[in-house]
N, C-alpha and C. Protein backbone atom coordinates (compact mmCIF):
# COMPACT_ATOMS: atom_id res chain seq x y z
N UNK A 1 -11.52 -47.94 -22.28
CA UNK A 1 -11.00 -47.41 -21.03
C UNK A 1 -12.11 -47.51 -19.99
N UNK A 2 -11.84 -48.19 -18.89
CA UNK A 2 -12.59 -48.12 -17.96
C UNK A 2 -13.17 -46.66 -17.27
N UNK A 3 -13.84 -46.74 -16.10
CA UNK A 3 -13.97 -46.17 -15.74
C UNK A 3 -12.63 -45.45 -14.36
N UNK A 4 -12.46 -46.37 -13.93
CA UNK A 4 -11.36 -46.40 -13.00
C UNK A 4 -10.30 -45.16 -13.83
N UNK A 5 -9.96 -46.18 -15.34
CA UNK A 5 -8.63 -45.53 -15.62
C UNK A 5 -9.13 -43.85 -15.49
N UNK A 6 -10.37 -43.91 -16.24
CA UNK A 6 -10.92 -42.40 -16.59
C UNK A 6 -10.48 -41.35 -15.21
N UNK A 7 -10.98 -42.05 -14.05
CA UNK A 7 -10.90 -41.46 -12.57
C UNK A 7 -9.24 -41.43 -12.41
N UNK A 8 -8.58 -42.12 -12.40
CA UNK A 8 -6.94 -41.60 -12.24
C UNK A 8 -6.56 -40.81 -13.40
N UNK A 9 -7.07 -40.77 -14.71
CA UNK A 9 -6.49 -39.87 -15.58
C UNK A 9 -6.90 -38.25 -14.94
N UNK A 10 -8.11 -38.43 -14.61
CA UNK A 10 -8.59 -36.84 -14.13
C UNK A 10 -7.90 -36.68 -13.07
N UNK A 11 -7.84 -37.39 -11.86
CA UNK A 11 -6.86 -37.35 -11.21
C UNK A 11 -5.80 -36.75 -10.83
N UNK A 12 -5.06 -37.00 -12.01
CA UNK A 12 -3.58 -36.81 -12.19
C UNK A 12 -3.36 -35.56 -13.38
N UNK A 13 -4.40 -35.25 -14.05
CA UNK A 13 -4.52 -34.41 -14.67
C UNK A 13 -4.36 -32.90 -13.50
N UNK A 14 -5.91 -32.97 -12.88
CA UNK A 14 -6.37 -32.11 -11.62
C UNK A 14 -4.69 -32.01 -10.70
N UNK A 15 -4.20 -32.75 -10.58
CA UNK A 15 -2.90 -33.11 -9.63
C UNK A 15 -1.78 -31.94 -10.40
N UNK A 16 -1.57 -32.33 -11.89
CA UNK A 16 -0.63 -31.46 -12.62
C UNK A 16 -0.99 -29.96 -12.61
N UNK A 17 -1.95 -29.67 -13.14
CA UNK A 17 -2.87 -28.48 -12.94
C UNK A 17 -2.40 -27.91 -11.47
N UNK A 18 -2.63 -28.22 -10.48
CA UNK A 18 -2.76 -27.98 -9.39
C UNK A 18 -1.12 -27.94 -8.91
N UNK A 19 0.16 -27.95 -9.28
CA UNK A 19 0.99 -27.82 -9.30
C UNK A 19 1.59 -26.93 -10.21
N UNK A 20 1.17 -26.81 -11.15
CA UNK A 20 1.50 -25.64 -12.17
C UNK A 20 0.76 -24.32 -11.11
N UNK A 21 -0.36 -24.32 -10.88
CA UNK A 21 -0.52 -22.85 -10.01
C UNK A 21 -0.03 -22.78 -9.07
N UNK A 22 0.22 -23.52 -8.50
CA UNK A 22 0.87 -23.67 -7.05
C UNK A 22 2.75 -22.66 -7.61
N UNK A 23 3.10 -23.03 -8.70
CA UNK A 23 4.28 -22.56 -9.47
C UNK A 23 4.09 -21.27 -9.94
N UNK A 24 2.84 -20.61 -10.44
CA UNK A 24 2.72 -19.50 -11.06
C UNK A 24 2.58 -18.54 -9.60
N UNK A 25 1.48 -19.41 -8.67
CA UNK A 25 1.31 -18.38 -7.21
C UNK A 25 2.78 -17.91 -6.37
N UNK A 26 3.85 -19.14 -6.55
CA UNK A 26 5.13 -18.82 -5.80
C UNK A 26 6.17 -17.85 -6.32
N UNK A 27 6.18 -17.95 -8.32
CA UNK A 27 6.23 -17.01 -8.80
C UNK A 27 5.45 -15.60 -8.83
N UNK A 28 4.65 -15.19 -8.87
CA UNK A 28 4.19 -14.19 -8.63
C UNK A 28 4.87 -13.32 -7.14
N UNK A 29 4.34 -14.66 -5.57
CA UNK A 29 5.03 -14.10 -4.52
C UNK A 29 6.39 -13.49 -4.43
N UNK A 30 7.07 -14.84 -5.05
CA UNK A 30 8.63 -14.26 -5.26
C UNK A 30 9.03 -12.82 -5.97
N UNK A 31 8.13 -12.34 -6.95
CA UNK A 31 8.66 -11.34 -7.21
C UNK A 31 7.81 -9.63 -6.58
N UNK A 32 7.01 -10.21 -5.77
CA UNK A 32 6.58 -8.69 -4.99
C UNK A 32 7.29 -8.74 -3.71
N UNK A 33 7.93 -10.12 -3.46
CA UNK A 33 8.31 -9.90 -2.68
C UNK A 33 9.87 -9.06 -2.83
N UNK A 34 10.78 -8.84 -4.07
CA UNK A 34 11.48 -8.63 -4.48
C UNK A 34 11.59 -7.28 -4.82
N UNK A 35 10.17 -6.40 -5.53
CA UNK A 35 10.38 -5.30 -5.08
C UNK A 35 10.64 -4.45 -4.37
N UNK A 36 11.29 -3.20 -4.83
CA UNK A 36 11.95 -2.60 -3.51
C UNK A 36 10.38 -1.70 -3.00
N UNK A 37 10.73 -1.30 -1.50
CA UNK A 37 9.65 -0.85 -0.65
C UNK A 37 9.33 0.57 -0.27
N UNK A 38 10.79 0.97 -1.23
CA UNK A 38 10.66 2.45 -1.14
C UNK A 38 9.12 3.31 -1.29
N UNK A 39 8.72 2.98 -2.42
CA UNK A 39 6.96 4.11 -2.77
C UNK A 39 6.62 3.85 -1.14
N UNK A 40 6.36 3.36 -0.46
CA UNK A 40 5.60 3.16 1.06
C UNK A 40 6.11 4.25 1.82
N UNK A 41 7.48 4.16 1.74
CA UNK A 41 8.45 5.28 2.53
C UNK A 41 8.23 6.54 2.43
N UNK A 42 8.23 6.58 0.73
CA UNK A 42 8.33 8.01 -0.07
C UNK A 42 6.66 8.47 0.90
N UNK A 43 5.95 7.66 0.48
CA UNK A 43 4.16 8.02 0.95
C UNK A 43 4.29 8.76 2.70
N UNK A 44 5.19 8.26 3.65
CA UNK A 44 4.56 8.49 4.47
C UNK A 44 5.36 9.75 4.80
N UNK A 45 6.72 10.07 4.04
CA UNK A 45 7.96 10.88 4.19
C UNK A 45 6.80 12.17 3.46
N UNK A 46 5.74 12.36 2.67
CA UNK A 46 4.89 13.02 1.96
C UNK A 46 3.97 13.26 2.90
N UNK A 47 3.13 12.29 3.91
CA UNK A 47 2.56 12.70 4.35
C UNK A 47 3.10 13.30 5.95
N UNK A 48 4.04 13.00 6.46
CA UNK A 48 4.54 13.83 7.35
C UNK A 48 4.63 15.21 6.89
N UNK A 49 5.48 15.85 5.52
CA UNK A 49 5.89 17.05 5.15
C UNK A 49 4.53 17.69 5.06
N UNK A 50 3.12 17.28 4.69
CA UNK A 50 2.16 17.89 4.84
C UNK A 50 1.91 18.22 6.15
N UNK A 51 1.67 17.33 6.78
CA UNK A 51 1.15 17.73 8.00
C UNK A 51 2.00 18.71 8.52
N UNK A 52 3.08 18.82 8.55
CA UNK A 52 3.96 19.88 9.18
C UNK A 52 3.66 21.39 8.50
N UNK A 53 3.56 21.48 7.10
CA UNK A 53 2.72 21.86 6.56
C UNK A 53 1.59 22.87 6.96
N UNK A 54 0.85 21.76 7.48
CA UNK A 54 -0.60 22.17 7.93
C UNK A 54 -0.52 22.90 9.13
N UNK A 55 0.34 22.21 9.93
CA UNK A 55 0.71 22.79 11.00
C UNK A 55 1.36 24.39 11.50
N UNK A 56 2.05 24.37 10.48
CA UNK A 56 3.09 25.51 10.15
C UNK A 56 1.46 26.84 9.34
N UNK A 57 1.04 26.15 8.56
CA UNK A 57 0.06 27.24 8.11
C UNK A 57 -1.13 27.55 9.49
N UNK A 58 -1.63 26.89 10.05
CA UNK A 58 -2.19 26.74 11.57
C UNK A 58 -1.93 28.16 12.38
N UNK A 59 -0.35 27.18 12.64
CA UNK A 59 0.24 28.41 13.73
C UNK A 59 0.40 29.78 13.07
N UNK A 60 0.41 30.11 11.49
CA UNK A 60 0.86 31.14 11.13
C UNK A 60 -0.65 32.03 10.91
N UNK A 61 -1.70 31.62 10.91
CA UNK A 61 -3.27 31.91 10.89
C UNK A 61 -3.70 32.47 12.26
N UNK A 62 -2.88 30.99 13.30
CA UNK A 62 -3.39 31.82 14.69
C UNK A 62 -2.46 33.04 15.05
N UNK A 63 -1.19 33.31 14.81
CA UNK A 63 -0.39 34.82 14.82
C UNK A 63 -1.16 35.78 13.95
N UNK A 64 -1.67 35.56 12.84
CA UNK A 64 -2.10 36.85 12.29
C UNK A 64 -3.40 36.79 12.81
N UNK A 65 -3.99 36.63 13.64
CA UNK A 65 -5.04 36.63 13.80
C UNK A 65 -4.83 37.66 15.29
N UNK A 66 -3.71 36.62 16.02
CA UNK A 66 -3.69 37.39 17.28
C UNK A 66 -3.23 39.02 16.81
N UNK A 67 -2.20 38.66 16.04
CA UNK A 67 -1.50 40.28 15.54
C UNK A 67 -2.89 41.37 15.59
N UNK A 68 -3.49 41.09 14.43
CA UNK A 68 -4.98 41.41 14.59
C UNK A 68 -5.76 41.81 15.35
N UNK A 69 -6.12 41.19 16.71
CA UNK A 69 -6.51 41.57 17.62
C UNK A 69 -5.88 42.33 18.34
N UNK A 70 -4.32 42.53 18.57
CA UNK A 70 -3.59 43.31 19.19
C UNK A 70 -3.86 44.44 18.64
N UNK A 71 -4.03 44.81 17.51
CA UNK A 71 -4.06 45.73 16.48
C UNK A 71 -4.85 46.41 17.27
N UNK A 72 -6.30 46.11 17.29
CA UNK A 72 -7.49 46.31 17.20
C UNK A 72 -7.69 47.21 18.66
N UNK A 73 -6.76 46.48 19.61
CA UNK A 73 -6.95 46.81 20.93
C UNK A 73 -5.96 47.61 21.30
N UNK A 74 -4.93 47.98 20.56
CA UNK A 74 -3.71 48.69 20.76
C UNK A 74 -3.99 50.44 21.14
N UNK A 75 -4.81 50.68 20.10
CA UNK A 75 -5.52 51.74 20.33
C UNK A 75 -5.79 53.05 21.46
């Protein structure tokens, strides 16, 4: 075998190779792309309910606080 042939066998080898991943990468895409997208939703539907949350405990810290001071000064 020449050298030549040697160079088109690798070639075409490198060529097959290189089409088989090209097949495993489109597979792979195809199927995340296929999952559903809900967990993202659920995440941010979680982090809204916190913050409201936070918010809600906030405002209820600054009332007892004011209550508190009313208290204090009611006197």
């Amino acid at each position: 075998m020449g050298m030549k042939d040697q160079f088109q066998d690798k070639a075409e080898e490198m060529k097959q190779q290189a089409k088989k991943k090209m097949g495993e990468n489109q597979d792979e895409a195809s199927e995340r792309s296929s999952q559903p997208r809900e967990p993202g939703r659920k995440d941010r539907e979680r982090g809204q309910q916190e913050r409201e949350r936070g918010q809600q405990d906030t405002d209820r810290m600054q009332q007892e606080a004011q209550d508190r001071f009313d208290q204090d000064y009611d006197v």
